[in-house]
C-alpha atoms as a PDB file:
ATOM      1  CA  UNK A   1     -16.929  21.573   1.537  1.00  0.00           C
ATOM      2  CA  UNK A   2     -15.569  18.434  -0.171  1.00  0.00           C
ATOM      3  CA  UNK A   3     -17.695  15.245  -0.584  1.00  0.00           C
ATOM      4  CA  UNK A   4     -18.306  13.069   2.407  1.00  0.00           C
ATOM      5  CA  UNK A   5     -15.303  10.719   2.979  1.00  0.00           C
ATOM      6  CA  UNK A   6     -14.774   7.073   1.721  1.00  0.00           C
ATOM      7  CA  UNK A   7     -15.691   4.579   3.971  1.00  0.00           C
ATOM      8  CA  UNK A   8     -16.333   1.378   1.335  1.00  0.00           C
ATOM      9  CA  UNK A   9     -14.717  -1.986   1.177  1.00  0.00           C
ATOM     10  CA  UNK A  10     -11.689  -0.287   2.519  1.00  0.00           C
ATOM     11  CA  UNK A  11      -7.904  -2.777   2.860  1.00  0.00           C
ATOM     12  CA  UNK A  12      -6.901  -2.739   6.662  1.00  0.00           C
ATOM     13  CA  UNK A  13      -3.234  -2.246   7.335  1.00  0.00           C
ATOM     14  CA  UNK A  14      -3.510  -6.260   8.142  1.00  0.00           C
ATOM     15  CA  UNK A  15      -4.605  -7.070   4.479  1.00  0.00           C
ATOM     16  CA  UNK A  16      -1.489  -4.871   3.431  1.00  0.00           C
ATOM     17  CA  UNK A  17       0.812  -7.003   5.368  1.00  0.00           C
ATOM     18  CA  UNK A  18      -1.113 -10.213   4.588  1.00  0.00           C
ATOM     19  CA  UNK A  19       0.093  -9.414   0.933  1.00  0.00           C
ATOM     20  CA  UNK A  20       2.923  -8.591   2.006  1.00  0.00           C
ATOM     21  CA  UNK A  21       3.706 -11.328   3.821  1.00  0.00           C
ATOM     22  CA  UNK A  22       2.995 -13.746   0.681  1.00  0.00           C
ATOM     23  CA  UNK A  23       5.269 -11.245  -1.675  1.00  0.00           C
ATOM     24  CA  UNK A  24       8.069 -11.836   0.550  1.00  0.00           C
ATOM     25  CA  UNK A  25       7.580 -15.764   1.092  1.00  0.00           C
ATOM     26  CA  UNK A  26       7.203 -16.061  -2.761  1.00  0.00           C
ATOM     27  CA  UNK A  27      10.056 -13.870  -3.576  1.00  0.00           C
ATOM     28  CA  UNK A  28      13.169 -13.924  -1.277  1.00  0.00           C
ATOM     29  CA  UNK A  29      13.948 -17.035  -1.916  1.00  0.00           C
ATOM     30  CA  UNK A  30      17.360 -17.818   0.478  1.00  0.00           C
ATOM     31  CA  UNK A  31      17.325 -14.374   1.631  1.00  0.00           C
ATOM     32  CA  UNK A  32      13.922 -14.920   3.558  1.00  0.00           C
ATOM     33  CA  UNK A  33      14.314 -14.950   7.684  1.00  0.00           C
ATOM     34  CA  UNK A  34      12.189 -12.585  10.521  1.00  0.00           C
ATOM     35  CA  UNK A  35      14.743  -9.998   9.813  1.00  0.00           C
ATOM     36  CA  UNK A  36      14.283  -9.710   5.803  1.00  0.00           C
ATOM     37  CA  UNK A  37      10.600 -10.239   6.690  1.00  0.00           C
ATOM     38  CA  UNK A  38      10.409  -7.500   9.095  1.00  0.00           C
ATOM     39  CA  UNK A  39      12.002  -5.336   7.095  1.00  0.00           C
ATOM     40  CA  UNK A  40       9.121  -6.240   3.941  1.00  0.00           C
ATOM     41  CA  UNK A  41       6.597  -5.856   6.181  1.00  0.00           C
ATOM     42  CA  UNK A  42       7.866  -2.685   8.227  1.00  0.00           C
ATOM     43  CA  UNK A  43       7.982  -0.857   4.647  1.00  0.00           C
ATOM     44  CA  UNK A  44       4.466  -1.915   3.727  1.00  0.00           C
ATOM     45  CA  UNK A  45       3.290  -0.631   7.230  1.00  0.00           C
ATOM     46  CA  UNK A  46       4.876   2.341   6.505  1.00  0.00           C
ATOM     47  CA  UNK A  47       3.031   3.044   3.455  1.00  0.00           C
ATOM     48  CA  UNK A  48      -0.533   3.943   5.721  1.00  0.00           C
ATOM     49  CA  UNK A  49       1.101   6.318   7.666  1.00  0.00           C
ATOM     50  CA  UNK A  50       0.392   9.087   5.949  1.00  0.00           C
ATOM     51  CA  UNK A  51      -3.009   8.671   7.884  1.00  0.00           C
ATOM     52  CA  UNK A  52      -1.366  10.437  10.567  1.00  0.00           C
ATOM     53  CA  UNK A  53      -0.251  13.672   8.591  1.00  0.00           C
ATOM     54  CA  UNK A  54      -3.802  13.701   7.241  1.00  0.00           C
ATOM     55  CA  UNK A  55      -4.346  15.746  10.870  1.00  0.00           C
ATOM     56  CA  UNK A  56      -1.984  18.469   9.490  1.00  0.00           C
ATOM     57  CA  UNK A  57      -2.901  18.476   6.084  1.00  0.00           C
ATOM     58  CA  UNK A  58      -5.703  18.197   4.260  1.00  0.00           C
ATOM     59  CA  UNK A  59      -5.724  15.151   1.831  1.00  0.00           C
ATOM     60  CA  UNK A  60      -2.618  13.601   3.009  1.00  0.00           C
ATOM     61  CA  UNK A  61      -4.165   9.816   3.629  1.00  0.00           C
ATOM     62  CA  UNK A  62      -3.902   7.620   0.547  1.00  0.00           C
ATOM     63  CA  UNK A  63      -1.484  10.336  -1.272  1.00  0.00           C
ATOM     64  CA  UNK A  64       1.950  11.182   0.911  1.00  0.00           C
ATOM     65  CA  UNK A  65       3.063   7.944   1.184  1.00  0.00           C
ATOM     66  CA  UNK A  66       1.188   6.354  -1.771  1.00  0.00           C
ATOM     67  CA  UNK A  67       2.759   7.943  -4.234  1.00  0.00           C
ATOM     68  CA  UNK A  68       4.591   6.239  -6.473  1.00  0.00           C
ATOM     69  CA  UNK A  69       7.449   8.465  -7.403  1.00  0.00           C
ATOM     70  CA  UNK A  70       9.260   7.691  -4.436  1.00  0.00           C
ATOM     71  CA  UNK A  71       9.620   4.013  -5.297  1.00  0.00           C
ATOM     72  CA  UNK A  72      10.931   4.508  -8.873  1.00  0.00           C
ATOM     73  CA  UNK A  73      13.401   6.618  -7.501  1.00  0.00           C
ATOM     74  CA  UNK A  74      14.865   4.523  -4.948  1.00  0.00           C
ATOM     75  CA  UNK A  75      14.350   1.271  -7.920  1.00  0.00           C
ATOM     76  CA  UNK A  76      16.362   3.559 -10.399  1.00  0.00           C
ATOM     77  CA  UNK A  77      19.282   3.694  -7.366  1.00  0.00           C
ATOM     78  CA  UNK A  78      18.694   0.122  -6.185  1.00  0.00           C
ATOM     79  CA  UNK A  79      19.495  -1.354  -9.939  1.00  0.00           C
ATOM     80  CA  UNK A  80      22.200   1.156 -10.138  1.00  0.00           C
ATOM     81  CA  UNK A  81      23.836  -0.478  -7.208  1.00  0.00           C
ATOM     82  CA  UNK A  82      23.531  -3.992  -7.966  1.00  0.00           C
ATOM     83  CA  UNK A  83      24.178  -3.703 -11.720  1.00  0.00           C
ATOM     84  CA  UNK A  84      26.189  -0.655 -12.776  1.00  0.00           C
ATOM     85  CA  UNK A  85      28.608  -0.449  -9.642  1.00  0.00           C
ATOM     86  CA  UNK A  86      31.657  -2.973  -9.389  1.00  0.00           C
ATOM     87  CA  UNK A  87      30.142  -3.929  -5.729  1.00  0.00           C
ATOM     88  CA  UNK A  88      27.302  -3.159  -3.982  1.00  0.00           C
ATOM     89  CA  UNK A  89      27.372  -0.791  -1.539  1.00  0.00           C
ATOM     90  CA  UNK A  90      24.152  -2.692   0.278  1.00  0.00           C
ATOM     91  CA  UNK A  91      26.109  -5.934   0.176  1.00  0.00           C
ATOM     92  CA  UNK A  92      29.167  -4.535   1.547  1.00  0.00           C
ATOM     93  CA  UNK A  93      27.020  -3.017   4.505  1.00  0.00           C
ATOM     94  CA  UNK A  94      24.445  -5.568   4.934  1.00  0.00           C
ATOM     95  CA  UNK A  95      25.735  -8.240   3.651  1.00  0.00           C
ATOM     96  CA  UNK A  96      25.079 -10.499  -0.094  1.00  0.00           C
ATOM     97  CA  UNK A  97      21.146 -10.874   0.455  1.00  0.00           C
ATOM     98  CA  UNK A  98      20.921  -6.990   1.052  1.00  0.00           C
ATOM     99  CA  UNK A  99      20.442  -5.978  -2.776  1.00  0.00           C
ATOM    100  CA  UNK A 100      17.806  -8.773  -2.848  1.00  0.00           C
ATOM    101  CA  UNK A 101      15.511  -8.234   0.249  1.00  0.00           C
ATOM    102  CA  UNK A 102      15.905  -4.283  -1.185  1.00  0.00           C
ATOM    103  CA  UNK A 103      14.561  -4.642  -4.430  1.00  0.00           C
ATOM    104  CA  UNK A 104      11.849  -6.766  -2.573  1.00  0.00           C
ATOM    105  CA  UNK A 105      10.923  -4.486  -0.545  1.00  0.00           C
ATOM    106  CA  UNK A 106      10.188  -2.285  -3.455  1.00  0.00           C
ATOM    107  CA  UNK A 107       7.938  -4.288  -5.337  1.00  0.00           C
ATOM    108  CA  UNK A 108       5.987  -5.442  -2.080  1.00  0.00           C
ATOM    109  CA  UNK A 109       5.859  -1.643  -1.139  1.00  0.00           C
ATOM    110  CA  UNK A 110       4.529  -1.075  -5.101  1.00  0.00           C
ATOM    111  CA  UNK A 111       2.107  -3.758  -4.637  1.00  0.00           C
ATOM    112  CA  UNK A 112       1.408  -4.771  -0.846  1.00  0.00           C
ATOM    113  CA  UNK A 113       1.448  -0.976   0.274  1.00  0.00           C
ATOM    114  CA  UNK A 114      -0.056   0.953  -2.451  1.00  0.00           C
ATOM    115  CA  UNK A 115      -2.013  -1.522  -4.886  1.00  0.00           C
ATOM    116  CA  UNK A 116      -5.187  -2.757  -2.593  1.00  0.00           C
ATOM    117  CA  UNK A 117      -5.959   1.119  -2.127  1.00  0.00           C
ATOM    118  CA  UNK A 118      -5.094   2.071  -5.722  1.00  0.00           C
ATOM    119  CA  UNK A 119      -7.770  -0.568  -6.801  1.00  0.00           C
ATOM    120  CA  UNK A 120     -10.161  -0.620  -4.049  1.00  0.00           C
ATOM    121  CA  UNK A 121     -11.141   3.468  -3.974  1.00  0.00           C
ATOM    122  CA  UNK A 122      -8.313   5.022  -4.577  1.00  0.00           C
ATOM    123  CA  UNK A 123      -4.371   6.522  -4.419  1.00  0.00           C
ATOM    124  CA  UNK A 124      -2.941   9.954  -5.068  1.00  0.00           C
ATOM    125  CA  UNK A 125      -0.370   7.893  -6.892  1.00  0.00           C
ATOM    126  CA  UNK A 126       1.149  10.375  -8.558  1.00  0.00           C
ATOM    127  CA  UNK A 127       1.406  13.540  -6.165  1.00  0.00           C
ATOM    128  CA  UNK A 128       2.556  15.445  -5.975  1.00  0.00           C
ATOM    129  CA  UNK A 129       3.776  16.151  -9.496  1.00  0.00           C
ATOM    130  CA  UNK A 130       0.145  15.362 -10.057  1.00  0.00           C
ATOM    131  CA  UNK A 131      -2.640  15.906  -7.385  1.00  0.00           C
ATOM    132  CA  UNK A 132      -5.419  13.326  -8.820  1.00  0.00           C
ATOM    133  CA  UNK A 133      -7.108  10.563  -6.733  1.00  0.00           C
ATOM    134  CA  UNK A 134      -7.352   7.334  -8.983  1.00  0.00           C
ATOM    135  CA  UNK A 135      -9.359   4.263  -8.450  1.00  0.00           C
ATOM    136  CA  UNK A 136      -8.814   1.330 -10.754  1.00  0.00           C
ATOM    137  CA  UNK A 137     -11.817  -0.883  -8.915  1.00  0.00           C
ATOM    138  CA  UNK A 138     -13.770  -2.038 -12.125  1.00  0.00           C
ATOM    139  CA  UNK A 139     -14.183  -4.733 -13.823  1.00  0.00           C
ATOM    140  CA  UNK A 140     -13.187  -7.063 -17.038  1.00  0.00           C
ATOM    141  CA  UNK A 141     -15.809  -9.153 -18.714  1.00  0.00           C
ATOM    142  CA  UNK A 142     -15.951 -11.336 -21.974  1.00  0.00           C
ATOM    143  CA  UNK A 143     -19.668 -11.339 -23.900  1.00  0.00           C
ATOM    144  CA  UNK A 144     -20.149 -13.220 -26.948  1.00  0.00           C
ATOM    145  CA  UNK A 145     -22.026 -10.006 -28.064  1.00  0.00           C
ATOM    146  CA  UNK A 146     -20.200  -7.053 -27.089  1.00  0.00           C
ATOM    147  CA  UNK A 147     -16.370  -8.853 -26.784  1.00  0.00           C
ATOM    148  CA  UNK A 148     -14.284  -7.380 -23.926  1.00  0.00           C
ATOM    149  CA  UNK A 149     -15.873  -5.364 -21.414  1.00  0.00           C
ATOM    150  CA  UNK A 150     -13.432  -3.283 -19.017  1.00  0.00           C
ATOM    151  CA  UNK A 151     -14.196  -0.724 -16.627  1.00  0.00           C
ATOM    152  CA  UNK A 152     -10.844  -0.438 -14.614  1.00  0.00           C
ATOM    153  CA  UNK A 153      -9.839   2.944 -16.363  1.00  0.00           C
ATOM    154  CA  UNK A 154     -12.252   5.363 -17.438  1.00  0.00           C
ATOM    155  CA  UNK A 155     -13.721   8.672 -17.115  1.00  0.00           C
ATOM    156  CA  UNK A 156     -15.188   8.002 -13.288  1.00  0.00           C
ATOM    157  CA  UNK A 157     -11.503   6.629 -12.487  1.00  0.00           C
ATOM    158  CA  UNK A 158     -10.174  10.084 -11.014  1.00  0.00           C
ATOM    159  CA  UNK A 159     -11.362  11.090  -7.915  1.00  0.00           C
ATOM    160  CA  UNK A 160     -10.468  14.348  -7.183  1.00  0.00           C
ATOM    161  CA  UNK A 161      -7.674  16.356  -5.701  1.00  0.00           C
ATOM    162  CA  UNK A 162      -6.620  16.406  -2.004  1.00  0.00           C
ATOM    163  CA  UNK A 163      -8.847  19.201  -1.730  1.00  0.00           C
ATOM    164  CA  UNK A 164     -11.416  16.999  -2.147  1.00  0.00           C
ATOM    165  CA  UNK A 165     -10.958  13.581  -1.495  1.00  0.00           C
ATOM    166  CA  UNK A 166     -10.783  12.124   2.036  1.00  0.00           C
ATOM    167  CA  UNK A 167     -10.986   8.790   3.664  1.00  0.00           C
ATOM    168  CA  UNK A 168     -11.715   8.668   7.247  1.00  0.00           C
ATOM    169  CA  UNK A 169     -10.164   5.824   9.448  1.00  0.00           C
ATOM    170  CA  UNK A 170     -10.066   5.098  12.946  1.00  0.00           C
ATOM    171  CA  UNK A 171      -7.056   7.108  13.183  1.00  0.00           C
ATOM    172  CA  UNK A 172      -8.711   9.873  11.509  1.00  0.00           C
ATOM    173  CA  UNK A 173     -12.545   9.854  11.781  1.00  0.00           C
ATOM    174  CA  UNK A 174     -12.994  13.594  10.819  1.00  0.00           C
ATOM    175  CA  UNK A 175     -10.491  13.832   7.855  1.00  0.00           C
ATOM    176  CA  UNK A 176     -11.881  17.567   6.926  1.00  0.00           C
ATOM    177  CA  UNK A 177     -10.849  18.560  10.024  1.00  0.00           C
ATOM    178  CA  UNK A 178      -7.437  19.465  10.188  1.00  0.00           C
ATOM    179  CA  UNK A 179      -7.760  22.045  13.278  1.00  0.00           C
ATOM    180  CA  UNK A 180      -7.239  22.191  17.278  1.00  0.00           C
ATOM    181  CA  UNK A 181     -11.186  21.075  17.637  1.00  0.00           C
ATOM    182  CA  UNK A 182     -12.152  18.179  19.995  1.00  0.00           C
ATOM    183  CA  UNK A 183     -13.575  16.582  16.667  1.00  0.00           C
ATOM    184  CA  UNK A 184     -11.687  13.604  17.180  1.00  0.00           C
ATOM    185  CA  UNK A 185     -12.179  13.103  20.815  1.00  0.00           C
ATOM    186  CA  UNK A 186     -16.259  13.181  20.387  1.00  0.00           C
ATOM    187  CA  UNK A 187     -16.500  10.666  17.153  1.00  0.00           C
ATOM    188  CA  UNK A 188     -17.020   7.333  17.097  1.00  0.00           C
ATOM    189  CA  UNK A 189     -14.078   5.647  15.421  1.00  0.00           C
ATOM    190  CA  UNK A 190     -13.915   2.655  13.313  1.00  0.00           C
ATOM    191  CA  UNK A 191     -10.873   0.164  12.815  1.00  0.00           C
ATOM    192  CA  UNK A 192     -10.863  -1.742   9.649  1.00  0.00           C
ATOM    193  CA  UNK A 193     -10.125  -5.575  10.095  1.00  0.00           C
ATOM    194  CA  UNK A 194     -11.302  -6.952   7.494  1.00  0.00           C
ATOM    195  CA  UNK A 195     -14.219  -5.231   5.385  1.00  0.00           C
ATOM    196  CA  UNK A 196     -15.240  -8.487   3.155  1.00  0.00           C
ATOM    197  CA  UNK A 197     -15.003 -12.342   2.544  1.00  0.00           C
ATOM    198  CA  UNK A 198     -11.877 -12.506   0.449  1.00  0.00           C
ATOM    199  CA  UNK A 199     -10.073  -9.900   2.568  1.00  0.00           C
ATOM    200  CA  UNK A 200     -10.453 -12.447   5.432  1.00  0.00           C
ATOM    201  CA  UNK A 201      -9.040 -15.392   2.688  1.00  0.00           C
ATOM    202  CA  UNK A 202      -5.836 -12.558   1.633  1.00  0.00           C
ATOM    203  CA  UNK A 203      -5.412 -12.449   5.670  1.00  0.00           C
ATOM    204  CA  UNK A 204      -6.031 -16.198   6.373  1.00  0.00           C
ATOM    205  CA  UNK A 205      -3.825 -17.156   3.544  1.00  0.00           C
ATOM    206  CA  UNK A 206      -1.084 -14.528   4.032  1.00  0.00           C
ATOM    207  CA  UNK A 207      -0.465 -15.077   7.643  1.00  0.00           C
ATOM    208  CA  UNK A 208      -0.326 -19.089   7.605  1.00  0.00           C
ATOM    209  CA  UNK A 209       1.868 -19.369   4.664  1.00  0.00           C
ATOM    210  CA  UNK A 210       4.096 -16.835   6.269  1.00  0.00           C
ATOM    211  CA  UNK A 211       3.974 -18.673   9.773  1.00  0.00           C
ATOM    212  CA  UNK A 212       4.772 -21.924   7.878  1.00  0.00           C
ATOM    213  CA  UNK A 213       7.548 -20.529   5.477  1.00  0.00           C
ATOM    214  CA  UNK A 214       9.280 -19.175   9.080  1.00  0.00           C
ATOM    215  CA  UNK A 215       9.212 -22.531  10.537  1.00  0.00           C
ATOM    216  CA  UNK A 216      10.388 -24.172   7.745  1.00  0.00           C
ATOM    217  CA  UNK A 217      13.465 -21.739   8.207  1.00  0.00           C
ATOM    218  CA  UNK A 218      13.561 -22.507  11.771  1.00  0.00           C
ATOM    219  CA  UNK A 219      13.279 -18.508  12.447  1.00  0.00           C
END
Protein backbone atom coordinates (compact mmCIF):
# COMPACT_ATOMS: atom_id res chain seq x y z
CA UNK A 1 0.00 0.00 0.00
CA UNK A 2 1.09 3.53 -1.00
CA UNK A 3 1.30 6.40 1.56
CA UNK A 4 -1.88 7.99 2.77
CA UNK A 5 -3.10 10.62 0.24
CA UNK A 6 -2.43 14.46 0.18
CA UNK A 7 -4.89 16.42 1.68
CA UNK A 8 -2.66 19.86 2.58
CA UNK A 9 -3.15 23.41 1.50
CA UNK A 10 -4.58 21.97 -1.62
CA UNK A 11 -5.68 24.89 -4.92
CA UNK A 12 -9.53 24.41 -5.58
CA UNK A 13 -10.53 24.35 -9.20
CA UNK A 14 -11.85 28.11 -8.23
CA UNK A 15 -8.23 29.31 -7.35
CA UNK A 16 -7.24 27.77 -10.85
CA UNK A 17 -9.70 29.88 -12.61
CA UNK A 18 -9.16 32.87 -10.28
CA UNK A 19 -5.59 32.82 -11.92
CA UNK A 20 -6.85 32.25 -14.73
CA UNK A 21 -9.10 34.76 -14.91
CA UNK A 22 -6.27 37.51 -14.11
CA UNK A 23 -3.86 35.75 -16.95
CA UNK A 24 -6.44 36.38 -19.41
CA UNK A 25 -7.46 40.07 -18.26
CA UNK A 26 -3.67 40.90 -18.19
CA UNK A 27 -2.88 39.29 -21.41
CA UNK A 28 -5.50 39.43 -24.26
CA UNK A 29 -5.39 42.68 -24.60
CA UNK A 30 -8.23 43.57 -27.61
CA UNK A 31 -8.88 40.02 -28.02
CA UNK A 32 -10.48 39.77 -24.42
CA UNK A 33 -14.58 39.22 -24.43
CA UNK A 34 -16.81 36.17 -22.46
CA UNK A 35 -16.04 34.11 -25.44
CA UNK A 36 -12.00 34.38 -25.39
CA UNK A 37 -12.54 34.24 -21.61
CA UNK A 38 -14.51 31.16 -21.64
CA UNK A 39 -12.42 29.58 -23.72
CA UNK A 40 -9.12 30.54 -21.03
CA UNK A 41 -10.99 29.46 -18.41
CA UNK A 42 -12.70 26.23 -19.97
CA UNK A 43 -8.94 25.01 -20.69
CA UNK A 44 -7.79 25.68 -17.15
CA UNK A 45 -10.93 23.72 -15.88
CA UNK A 46 -9.98 21.15 -17.97
CA UNK A 47 -6.68 20.67 -16.54
CA UNK A 48 -8.38 18.93 -12.98
CA UNK A 49 -10.15 16.55 -14.78
CA UNK A 50 -8.00 14.00 -14.68
CA UNK A 51 -9.58 13.63 -11.09
CA UNK A 52 -12.16 11.72 -12.75
CA UNK A 53 -9.89 9.02 -14.53
CA UNK A 54 -8.16 8.69 -11.16
CA UNK A 55 -11.39 6.06 -10.63
CA UNK A 56 -9.92 3.94 -13.50
CA UNK A 57 -6.47 4.33 -12.90
CA UNK A 58 -4.40 4.48 -10.27
CA UNK A 59 -2.43 7.83 -9.98
CA UNK A 60 -4.15 9.61 -12.69
CA UNK A 61 -5.11 12.99 -10.52
CA UNK A 62 -2.41 15.65 -10.70
CA UNK A 63 -0.51 13.62 -13.67
CA UNK A 64 -2.92 12.95 -16.99
CA UNK A 65 -3.77 16.23 -17.55
CA UNK A 66 -0.87 17.97 -15.72
CA UNK A 67 1.60 17.02 -17.73
CA UNK A 68 3.36 19.29 -19.46
CA UNK A 69 4.27 17.67 -22.71
CA UNK A 70 1.04 18.23 -24.10
CA UNK A 71 1.34 22.01 -23.96
CA UNK A 72 4.78 22.26 -25.64
CA UNK A 73 3.45 20.34 -28.28
CA UNK A 74 0.48 22.20 -29.16
CA UNK A 75 3.01 25.77 -28.41
CA UNK A 76 5.55 24.20 -30.97
CA UNK A 77 2.25 24.01 -33.59
CA UNK A 78 0.66 27.24 -32.35
CA UNK A 79 4.06 29.38 -33.24
CA UNK A 80 4.31 27.34 -36.31
CA UNK A 81 1.01 28.72 -37.40
CA UNK A 82 1.31 32.23 -36.61
CA UNK A 83 4.97 32.62 -37.63
CA UNK A 84 6.21 30.08 -40.18
CA UNK A 85 2.88 29.75 -42.31
CA UNK A 86 1.94 32.61 -44.89
CA UNK A 87 -1.62 32.77 -42.93
CA UNK A 88 -2.92 31.34 -40.10
CA UNK A 89 -5.00 28.66 -40.32
CA UNK A 90 -6.69 29.78 -36.69
CA UNK A 91 -7.26 33.24 -38.12
CA UNK A 92 -8.76 32.10 -41.22
CA UNK A 93 -11.22 29.86 -39.09
CA UNK A 94 -11.71 31.92 -36.12
CA UNK A 95 -10.96 34.91 -37.08
CA UNK A 96 -7.51 37.60 -36.41
CA UNK A 97 -7.67 37.32 -32.43
CA UNK A 98 -7.69 33.40 -32.77
CA UNK A 99 -3.73 32.93 -32.80
CA UNK A 100 -3.75 35.30 -29.77
CA UNK A 101 -6.47 33.97 -27.33
CA UNK A 102 -4.56 30.38 -28.46
CA UNK A 103 -1.26 31.04 -27.37
CA UNK A 104 -3.08 32.45 -24.21
CA UNK A 105 -4.66 29.77 -23.47
CA UNK A 106 -1.41 27.96 -23.36
CA UNK A 107 0.42 29.89 -21.00
CA UNK A 108 -2.73 30.24 -18.61
CA UNK A 109 -3.12 26.36 -18.99
CA UNK A 110 1.01 26.23 -18.13
CA UNK A 111 0.45 28.43 -15.28
CA UNK A 112 -3.34 28.74 -14.10
CA UNK A 113 -3.93 24.86 -14.64
CA UNK A 114 -0.81 23.18 -13.70
CA UNK A 115 1.46 25.70 -11.61
CA UNK A 116 -0.61 26.10 -8.09
CA UNK A 117 -0.45 22.13 -7.89
CA UNK A 118 3.12 21.87 -9.22
CA UNK A 119 4.12 24.24 -6.27
CA UNK A 120 1.67 23.52 -3.66
CA UNK A 121 2.27 19.38 -3.33
CA UNK A 122 2.77 18.35 -6.41
CA UNK A 123 2.38 17.42 -10.51
CA UNK A 124 3.33 14.37 -12.52
CA UNK A 125 4.56 17.03 -14.88
CA UNK A 126 6.37 15.08 -16.92
CA UNK A 127 4.43 11.65 -17.45
CA UNK A 128 4.37 9.93 -18.87
CA UNK A 129 7.80 9.95 -20.49
CA UNK A 130 8.65 10.29 -16.85
CA UNK A 131 6.40 8.95 -13.96
CA UNK A 132 7.77 11.30 -10.94
CA UNK A 133 5.52 13.44 -8.66
CA UNK A 134 7.31 16.91 -8.11
CA UNK A 135 6.59 19.54 -5.61
CA UNK A 136 8.39 22.84 -5.89
CA UNK A 137 6.61 24.29 -2.42
CA UNK A 138 9.82 25.64 -0.61
CA UNK A 139 11.17 28.47 0.07
CA UNK A 140 13.90 31.39 -0.83
CA UNK A 141 15.55 33.32 1.93
CA UNK A 142 18.47 35.93 2.13
CA UNK A 143 20.78 35.70 5.61
CA UNK A 144 23.57 37.94 6.11
CA UNK A 145 25.32 34.70 7.35
CA UNK A 146 24.57 31.92 5.17
CA UNK A 147 23.59 34.18 1.72
CA UNK A 148 20.75 32.60 -0.31
CA UNK A 149 18.74 30.02 1.16
CA UNK A 150 16.40 27.96 -1.36
CA UNK A 151 14.48 24.98 -0.80
CA UNK A 152 12.17 24.87 -3.96
CA UNK A 153 14.25 21.98 -5.63
CA UNK A 154 15.91 19.43 -3.74
CA UNK A 155 16.21 15.94 -2.79
CA UNK A 156 12.52 15.80 -0.90
CA UNK A 157 11.13 17.54 -4.23
CA UNK A 158 10.01 14.13 -5.95
CA UNK A 159 7.23 12.50 -4.67
CA UNK A 160 6.86 9.33 -5.99
CA UNK A 161 5.37 7.53 -8.93
CA UNK A 162 1.62 7.07 -9.64
CA UNK A 163 1.99 3.97 -7.87
CA UNK A 164 2.38 5.83 -5.03
CA UNK A 165 1.21 9.13 -4.88
CA UNK A 166 -2.48 10.04 -4.51
CA UNK A 167 -4.53 13.02 -3.64
CA UNK A 168 -7.99 12.48 -2.59
CA UNK A 169 -10.72 15.15 -3.47
CA UNK A 170 -14.27 15.33 -3.14
CA UNK A 171 -14.56 13.76 -6.40
CA UNK A 172 -12.35 11.08 -5.35
CA UNK A 173 -12.19 10.51 -1.55
CA UNK A 174 -10.68 6.94 -1.79
CA UNK A 175 -8.01 7.52 -4.55
CA UNK A 176 -6.42 3.81 -3.85
CA UNK A 177 -9.45 2.51 -4.75
CA UNK A 178 -9.86 2.09 -8.23
CA UNK A 179 -12.51 -0.96 -8.05
CA UNK A 180 -16.48 -1.64 -8.23
CA UNK A 181 -16.55 -1.17 -4.14
CA UNK A 182 -19.17 1.16 -2.52
CA UNK A 183 -15.95 3.03 -1.17
CA UNK A 184 -17.08 6.14 -2.51
CA UNK A 185 -20.67 6.00 -1.62
CA UNK A 186 -19.79 5.40 2.34
CA UNK A 187 -16.93 8.33 2.69
CA UNK A 188 -17.27 11.52 3.72
CA UNK A 189 -16.19 13.84 0.94
CA UNK A 190 -14.54 17.12 1.06
CA UNK A 191 -14.74 20.06 -1.58
CA UNK A 192 -11.89 22.42 -1.57
CA UNK A 193 -12.94 26.20 -1.66
CA UNK A 194 -10.44 27.78 -0.51
CA UNK A 195 -7.80 26.00 1.90
CA UNK A 196 -5.94 29.38 3.22
CA UNK A 197 -5.90 33.28 3.54
CA UNK A 198 -4.21 34.21 0.30
CA UNK A 199 -6.14 31.59 -1.70
CA UNK A 200 -9.27 33.59 -0.67
CA UNK A 201 -7.13 37.09 -1.84
CA UNK A 202 -6.06 34.94 -5.53
CA UNK A 203 -10.06 34.27 -5.60
CA UNK A 204 -11.20 37.74 -4.34
CA UNK A 205 -8.80 39.43 -6.61
CA UNK A 206 -9.22 37.18 -9.68
CA UNK A 207 -12.92 37.25 -9.88
CA UNK A 208 -13.45 41.19 -9.39
CA UNK A 209 -10.84 42.23 -11.76
CA UNK A 210 -12.32 39.83 -14.21
CA UNK A 211 -16.01 41.07 -13.49
CA UNK A 212 -14.68 44.65 -13.93
CA UNK A 213 -12.43 44.05 -17.09
CA UNK A 214 -15.98 42.42 -18.69
CA UNK A 215 -17.87 45.47 -17.96
CA UNK A 216 -15.49 47.67 -19.11
CA UNK A 217 -15.95 45.66 -22.48
CA UNK A 218 -19.57 45.88 -22.13
CA UNK A 219 -19.65 41.82 -22.43
Amino acid sequence: MGPAPLTTNMPSTLVHVALAGLLACALLDDAFGVRSLAVVLGATVFIDLDVFLGWFVLGAHRAAFHTLLLPLVLGALLYYDARVRDESWFAVRWGETAPRVAGVTLITVVVAGIGPDLVTNGANFLYPLHDQFYAFDGRLRFSTERGVLQTFVEAESAKGSTETQQYFTGVDPDPEDTGTSNVRETTERVFLIVDSGLQLLLVLAGTATTGWRLRETGD
